[in-house]
PDB file of N, CA and C in Angstrom:
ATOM      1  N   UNK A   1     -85.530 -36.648  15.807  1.00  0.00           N
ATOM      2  CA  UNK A   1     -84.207 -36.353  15.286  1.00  0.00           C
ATOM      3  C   UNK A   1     -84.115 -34.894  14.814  1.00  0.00           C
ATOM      4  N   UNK A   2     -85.302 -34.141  14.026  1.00  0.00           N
ATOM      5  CA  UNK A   2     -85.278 -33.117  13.776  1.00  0.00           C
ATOM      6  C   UNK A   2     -85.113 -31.799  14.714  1.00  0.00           C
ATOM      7  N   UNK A   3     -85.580 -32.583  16.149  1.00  0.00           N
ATOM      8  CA  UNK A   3     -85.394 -31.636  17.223  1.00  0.00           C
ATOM      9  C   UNK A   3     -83.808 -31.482  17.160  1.00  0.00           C
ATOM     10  N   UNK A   4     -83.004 -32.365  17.710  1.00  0.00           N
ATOM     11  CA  UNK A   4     -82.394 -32.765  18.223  1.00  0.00           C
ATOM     12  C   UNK A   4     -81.163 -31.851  17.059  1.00  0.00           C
ATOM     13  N   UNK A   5     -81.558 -31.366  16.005  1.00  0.00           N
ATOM     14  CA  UNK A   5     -80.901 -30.850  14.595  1.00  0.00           C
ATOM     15  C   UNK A   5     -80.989 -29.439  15.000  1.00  0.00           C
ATOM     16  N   UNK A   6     -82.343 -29.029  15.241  1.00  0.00           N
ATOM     17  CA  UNK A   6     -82.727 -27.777  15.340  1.00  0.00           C
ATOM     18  C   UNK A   6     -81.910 -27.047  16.880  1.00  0.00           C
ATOM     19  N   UNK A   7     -81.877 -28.195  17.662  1.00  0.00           N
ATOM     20  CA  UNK A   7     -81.173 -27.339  18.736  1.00  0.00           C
ATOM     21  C   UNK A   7     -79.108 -27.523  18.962  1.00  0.00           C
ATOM     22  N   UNK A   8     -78.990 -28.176  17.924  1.00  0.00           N
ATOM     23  CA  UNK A   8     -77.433 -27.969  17.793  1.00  0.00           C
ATOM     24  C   UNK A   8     -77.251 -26.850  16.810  1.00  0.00           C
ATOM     25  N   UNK A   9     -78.204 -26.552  15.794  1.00  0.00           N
ATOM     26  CA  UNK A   9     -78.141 -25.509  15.329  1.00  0.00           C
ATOM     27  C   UNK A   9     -77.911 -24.026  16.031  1.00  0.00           C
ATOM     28  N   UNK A  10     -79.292 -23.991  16.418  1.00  0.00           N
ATOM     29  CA  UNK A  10     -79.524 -22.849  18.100  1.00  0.00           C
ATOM     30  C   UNK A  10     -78.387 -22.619  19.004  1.00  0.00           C
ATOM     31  N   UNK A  11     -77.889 -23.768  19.029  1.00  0.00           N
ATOM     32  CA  UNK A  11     -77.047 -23.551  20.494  1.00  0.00           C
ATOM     33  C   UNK A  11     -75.046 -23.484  19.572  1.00  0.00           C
ATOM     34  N   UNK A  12     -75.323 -23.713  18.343  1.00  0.00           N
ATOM     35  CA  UNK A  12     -74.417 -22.966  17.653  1.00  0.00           C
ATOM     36  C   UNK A  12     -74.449 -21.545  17.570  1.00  0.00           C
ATOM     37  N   UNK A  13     -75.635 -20.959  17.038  1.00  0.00           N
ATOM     38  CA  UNK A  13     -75.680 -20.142  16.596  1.00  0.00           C
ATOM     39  C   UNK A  13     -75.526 -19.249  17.931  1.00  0.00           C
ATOM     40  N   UNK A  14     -75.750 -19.373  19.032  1.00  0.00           N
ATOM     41  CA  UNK A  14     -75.627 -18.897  20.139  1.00  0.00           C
ATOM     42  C   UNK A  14     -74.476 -18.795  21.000  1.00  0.00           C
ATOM     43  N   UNK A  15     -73.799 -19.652  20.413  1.00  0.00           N
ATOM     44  CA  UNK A  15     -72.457 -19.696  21.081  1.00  0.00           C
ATOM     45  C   UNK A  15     -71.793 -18.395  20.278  1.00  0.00           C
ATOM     46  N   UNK A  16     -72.206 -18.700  18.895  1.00  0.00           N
ATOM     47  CA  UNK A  16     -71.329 -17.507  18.028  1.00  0.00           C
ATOM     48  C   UNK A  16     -71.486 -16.459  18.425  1.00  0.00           C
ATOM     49  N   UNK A  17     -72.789 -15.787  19.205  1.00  0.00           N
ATOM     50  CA  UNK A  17     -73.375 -14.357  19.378  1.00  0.00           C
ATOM     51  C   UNK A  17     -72.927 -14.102  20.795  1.00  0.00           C
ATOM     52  N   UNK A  18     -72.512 -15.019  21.787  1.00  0.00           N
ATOM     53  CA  UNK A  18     -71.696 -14.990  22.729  1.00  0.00           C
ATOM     54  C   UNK A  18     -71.504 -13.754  23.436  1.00  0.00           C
ATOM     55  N   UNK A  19     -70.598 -13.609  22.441  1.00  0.00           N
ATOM     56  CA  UNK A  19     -69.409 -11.808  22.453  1.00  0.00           C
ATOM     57  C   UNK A  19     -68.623 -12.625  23.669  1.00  0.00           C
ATOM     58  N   UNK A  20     -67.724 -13.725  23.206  1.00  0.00           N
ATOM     59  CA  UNK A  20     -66.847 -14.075  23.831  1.00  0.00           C
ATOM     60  C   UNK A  20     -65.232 -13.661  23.260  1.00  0.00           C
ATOM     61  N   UNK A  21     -64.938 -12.934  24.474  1.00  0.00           N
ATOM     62  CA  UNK A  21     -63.078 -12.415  24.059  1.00  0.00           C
ATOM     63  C   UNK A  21     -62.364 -13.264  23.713  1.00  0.00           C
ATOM     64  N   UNK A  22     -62.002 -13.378  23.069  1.00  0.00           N
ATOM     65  CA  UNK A  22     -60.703 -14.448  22.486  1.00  0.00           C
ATOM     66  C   UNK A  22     -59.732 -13.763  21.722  1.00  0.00           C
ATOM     67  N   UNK A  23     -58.254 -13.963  21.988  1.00  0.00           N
ATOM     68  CA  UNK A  23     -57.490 -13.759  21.324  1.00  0.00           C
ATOM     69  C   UNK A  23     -56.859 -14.675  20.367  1.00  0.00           C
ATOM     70  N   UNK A  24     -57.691 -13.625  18.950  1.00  0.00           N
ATOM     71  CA  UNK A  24     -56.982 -14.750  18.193  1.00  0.00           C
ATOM     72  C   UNK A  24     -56.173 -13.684  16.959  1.00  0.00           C
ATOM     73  N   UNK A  25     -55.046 -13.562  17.496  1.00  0.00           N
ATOM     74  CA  UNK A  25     -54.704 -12.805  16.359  1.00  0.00           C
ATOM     75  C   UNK A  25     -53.244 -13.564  16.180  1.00  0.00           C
ATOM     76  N   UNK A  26     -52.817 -13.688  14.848  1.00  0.00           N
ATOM     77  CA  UNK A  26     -51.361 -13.912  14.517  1.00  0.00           C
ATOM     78  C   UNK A  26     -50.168 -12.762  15.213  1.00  0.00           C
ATOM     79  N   UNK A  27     -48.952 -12.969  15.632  1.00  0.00           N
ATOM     80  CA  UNK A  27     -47.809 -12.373  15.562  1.00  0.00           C
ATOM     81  C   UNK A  27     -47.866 -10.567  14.826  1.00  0.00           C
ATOM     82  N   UNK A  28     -48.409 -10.684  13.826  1.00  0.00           N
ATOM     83  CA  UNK A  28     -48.159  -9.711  12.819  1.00  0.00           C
ATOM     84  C   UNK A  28     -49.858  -8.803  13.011  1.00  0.00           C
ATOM     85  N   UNK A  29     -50.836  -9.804  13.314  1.00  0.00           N
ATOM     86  CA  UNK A  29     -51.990  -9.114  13.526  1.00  0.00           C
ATOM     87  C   UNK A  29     -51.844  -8.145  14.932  1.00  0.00           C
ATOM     88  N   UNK A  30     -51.149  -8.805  15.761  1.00  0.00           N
ATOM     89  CA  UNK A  30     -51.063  -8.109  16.847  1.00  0.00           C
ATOM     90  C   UNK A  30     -50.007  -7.277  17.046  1.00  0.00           C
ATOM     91  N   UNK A  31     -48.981  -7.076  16.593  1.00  0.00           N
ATOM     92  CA  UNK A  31     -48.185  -5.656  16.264  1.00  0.00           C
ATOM     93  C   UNK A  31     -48.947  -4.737  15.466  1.00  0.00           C
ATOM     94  N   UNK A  32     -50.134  -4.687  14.591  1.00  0.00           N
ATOM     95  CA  UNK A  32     -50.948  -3.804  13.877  1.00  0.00           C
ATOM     96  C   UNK A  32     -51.828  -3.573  14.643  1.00  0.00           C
ATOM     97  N   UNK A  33     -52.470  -4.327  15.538  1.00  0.00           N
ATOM     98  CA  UNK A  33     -53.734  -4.100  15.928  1.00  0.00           C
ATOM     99  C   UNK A  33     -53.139  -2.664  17.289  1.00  0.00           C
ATOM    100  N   UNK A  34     -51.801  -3.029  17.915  1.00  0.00           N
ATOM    101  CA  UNK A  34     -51.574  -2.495  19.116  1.00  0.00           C
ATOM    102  C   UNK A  34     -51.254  -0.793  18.445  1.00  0.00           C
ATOM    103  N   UNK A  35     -50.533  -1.008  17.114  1.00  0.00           N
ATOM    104  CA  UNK A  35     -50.722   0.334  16.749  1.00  0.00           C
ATOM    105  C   UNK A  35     -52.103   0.974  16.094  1.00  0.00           C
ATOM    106  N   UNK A  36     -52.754   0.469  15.961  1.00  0.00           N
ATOM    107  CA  UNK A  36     -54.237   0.664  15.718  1.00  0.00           C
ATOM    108  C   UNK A  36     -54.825   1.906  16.841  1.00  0.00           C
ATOM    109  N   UNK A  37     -54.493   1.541  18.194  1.00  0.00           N
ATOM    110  CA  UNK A  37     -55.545   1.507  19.038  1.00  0.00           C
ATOM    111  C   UNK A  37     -56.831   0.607  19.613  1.00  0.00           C
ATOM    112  N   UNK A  38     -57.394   0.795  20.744  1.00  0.00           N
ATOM    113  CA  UNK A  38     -58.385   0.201  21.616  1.00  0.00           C
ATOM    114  C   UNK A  38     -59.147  -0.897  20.388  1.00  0.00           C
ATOM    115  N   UNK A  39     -59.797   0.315  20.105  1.00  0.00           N
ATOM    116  CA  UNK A  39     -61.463   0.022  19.218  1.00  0.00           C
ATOM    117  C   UNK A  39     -61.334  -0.347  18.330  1.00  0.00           C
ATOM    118  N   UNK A  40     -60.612  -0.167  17.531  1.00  0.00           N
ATOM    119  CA  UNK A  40     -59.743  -0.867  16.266  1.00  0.00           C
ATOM    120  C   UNK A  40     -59.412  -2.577  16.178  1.00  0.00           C
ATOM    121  N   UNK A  41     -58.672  -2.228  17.520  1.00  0.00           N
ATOM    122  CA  UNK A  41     -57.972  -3.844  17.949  1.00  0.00           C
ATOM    123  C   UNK A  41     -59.293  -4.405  18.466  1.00  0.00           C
ATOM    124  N   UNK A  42     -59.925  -4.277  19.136  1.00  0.00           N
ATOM    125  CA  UNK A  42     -61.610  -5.154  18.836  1.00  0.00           C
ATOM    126  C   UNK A  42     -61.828  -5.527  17.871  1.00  0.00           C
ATOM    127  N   UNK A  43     -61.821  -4.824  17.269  1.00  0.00           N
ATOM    128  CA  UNK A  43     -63.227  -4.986  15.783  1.00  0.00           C
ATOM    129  C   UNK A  43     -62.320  -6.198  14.755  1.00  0.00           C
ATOM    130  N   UNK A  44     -60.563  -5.893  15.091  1.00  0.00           N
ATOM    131  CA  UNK A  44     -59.947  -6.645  13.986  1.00  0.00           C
ATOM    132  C   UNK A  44     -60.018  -7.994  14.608  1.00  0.00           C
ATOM    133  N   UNK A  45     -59.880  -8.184  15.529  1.00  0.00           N
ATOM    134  CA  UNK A  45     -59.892  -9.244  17.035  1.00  0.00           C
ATOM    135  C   UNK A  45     -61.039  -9.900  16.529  1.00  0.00           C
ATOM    136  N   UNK A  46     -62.345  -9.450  16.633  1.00  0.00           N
ATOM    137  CA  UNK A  46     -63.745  -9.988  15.835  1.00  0.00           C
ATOM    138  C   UNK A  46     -63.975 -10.332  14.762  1.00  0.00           C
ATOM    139  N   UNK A  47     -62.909  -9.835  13.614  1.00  0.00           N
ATOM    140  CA  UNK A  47     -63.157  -9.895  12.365  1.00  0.00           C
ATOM    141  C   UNK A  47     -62.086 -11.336  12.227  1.00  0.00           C
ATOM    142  N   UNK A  48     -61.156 -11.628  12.577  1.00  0.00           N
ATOM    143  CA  UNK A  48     -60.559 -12.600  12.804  1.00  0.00           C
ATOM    144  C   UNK A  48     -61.533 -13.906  13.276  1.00  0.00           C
ATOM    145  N   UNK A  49     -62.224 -13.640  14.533  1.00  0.00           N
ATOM    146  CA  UNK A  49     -63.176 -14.951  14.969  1.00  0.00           C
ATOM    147  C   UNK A  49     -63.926 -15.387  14.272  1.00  0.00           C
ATOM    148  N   UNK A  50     -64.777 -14.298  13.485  1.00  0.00           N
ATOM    149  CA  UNK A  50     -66.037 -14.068  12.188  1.00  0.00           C
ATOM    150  C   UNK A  50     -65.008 -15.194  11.113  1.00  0.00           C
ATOM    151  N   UNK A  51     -64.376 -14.992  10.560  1.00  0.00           N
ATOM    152  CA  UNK A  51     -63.429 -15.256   9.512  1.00  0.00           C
ATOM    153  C   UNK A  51     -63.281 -16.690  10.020  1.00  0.00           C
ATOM    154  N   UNK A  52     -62.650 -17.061  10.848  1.00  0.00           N
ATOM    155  CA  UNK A  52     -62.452 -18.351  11.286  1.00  0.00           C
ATOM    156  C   UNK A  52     -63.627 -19.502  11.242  1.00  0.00           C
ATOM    157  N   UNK A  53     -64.569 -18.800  12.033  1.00  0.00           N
ATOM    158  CA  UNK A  53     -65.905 -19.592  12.062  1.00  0.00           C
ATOM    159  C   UNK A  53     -66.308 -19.921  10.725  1.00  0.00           C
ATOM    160  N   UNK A  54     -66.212 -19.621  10.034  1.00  0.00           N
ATOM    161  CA  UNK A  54     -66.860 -19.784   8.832  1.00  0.00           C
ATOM    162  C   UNK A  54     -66.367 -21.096   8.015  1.00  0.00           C
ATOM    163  N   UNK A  55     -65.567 -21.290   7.778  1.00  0.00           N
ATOM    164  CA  UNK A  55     -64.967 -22.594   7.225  1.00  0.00           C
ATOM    165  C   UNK A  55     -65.579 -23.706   7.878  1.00  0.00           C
ATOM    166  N   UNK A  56     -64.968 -23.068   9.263  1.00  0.00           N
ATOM    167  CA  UNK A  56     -65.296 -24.387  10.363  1.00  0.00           C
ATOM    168  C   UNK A  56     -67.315 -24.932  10.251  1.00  0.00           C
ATOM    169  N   UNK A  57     -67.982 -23.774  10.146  1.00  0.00           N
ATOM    170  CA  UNK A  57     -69.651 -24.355   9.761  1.00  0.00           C
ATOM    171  C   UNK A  57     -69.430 -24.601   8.899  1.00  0.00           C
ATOM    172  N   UNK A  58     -69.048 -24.582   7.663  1.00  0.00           N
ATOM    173  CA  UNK A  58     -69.159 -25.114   6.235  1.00  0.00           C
ATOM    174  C   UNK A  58     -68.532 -26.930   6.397  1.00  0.00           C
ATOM    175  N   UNK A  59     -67.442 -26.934   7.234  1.00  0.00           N
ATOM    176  CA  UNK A  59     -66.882 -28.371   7.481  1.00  0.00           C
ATOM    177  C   UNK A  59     -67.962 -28.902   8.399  1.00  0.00           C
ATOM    178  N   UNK A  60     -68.650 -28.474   9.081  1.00  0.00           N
ATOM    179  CA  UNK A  60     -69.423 -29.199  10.224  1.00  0.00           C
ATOM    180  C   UNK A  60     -70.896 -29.656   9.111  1.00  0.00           C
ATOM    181  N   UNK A  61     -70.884 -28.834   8.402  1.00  0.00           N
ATOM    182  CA  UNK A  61     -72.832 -28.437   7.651  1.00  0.00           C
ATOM    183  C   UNK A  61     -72.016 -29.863   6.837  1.00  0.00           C
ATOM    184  N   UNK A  62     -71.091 -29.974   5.950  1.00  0.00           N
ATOM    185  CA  UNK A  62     -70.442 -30.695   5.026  1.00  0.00           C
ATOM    186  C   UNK A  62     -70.445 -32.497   6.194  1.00  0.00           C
ATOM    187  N   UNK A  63     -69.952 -32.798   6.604  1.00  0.00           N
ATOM    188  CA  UNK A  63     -69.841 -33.514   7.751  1.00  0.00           C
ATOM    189  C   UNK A  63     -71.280 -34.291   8.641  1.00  0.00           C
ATOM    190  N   UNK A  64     -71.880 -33.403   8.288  1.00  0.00           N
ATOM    191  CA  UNK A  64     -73.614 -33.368   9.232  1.00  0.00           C
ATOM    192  C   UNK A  64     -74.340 -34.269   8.168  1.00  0.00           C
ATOM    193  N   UNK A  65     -74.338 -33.541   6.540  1.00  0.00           N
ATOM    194  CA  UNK A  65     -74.800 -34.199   5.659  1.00  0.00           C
ATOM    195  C   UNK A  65     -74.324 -35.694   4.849  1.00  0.00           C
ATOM    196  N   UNK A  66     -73.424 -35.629   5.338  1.00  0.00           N
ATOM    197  CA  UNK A  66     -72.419 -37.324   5.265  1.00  0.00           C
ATOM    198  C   UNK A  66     -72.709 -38.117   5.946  1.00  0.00           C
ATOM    199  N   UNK A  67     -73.369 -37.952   7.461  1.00  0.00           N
ATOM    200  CA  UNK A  67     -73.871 -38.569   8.388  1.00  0.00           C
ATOM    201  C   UNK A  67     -75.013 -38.971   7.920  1.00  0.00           C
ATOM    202  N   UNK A  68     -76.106 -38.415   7.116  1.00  0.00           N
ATOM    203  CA  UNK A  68     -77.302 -38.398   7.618  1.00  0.00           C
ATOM    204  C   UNK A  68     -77.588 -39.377   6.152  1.00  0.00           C
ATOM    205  N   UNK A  69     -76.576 -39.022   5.115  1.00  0.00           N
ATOM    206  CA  UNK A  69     -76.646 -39.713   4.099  1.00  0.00           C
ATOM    207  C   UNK A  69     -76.110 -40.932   4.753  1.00  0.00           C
ATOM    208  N   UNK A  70     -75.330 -41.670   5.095  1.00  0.00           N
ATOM    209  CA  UNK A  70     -74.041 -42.967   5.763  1.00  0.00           C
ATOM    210  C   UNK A  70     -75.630 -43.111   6.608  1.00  0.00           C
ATOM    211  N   UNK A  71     -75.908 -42.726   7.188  1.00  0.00           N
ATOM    212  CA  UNK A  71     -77.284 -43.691   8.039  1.00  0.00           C
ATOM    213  C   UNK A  71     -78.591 -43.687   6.862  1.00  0.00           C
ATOM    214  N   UNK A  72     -79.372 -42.783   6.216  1.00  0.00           N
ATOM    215  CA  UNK A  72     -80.015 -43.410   5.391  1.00  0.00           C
ATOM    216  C   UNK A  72     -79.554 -44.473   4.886  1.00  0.00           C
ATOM    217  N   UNK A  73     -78.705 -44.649   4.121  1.00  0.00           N
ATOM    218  CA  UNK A  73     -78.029 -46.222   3.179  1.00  0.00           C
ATOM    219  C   UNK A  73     -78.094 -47.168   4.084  1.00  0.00           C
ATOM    220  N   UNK A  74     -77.488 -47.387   5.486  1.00  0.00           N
ATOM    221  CA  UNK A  74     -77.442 -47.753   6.531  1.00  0.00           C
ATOM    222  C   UNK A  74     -79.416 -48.663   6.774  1.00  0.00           C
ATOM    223  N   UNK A  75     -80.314 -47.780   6.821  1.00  0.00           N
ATOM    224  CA  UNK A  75     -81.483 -47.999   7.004  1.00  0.00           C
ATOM    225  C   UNK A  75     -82.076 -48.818   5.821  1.00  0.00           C
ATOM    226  N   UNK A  76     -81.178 -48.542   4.472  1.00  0.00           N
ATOM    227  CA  UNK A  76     -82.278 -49.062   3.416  1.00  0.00           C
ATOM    228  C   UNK A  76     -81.732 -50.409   2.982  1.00  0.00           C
ATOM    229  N   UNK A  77     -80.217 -50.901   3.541  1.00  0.00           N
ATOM    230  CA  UNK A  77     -79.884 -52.305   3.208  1.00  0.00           C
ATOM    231  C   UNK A  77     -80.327 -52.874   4.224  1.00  0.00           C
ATOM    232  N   UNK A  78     -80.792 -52.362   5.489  1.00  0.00           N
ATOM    233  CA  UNK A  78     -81.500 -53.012   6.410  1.00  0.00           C
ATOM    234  C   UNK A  78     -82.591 -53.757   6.421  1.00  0.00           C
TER     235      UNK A  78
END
């Protein structure tokens, strides 16, 4: 099982390092970013994905440990 932990981890953490394009900017991010310029509008573009991800592991890490607790209990009225 511990494998099986260690490589959803990995293959998270790998997805994140990607350097996959995505547009994720709001309405208002993207009228700033276009007056920005190129390199600018990257980095804010990234700082947006960075920003996002983060909640979302904290809900997954939060979620992971509910599981693992819900099956211990699971094992010990068994």
């Amino acid at each position: 099982m511990k494998k099986w932990g260690l490589m959803l981890v990995l293959l998270t953490v790998a997805l994140l390092f990607a350097g996959i394009d995505a547009e994720a900017q709001c309405s208002i991010c993207t009228k700033t970013a276009s007056q920005l310029g190129e390199k600018p509008a990257k980095a804010l573009n990234g700082a947006i994905i960075y920003l996002m991800s983060t909640p979302l592991l904290i809900i997954g890490f939060i979620g992971w440990r509910w599981w693992k607790m819900q099956k211990k209990d699971e094992e010990q009225q068994a």
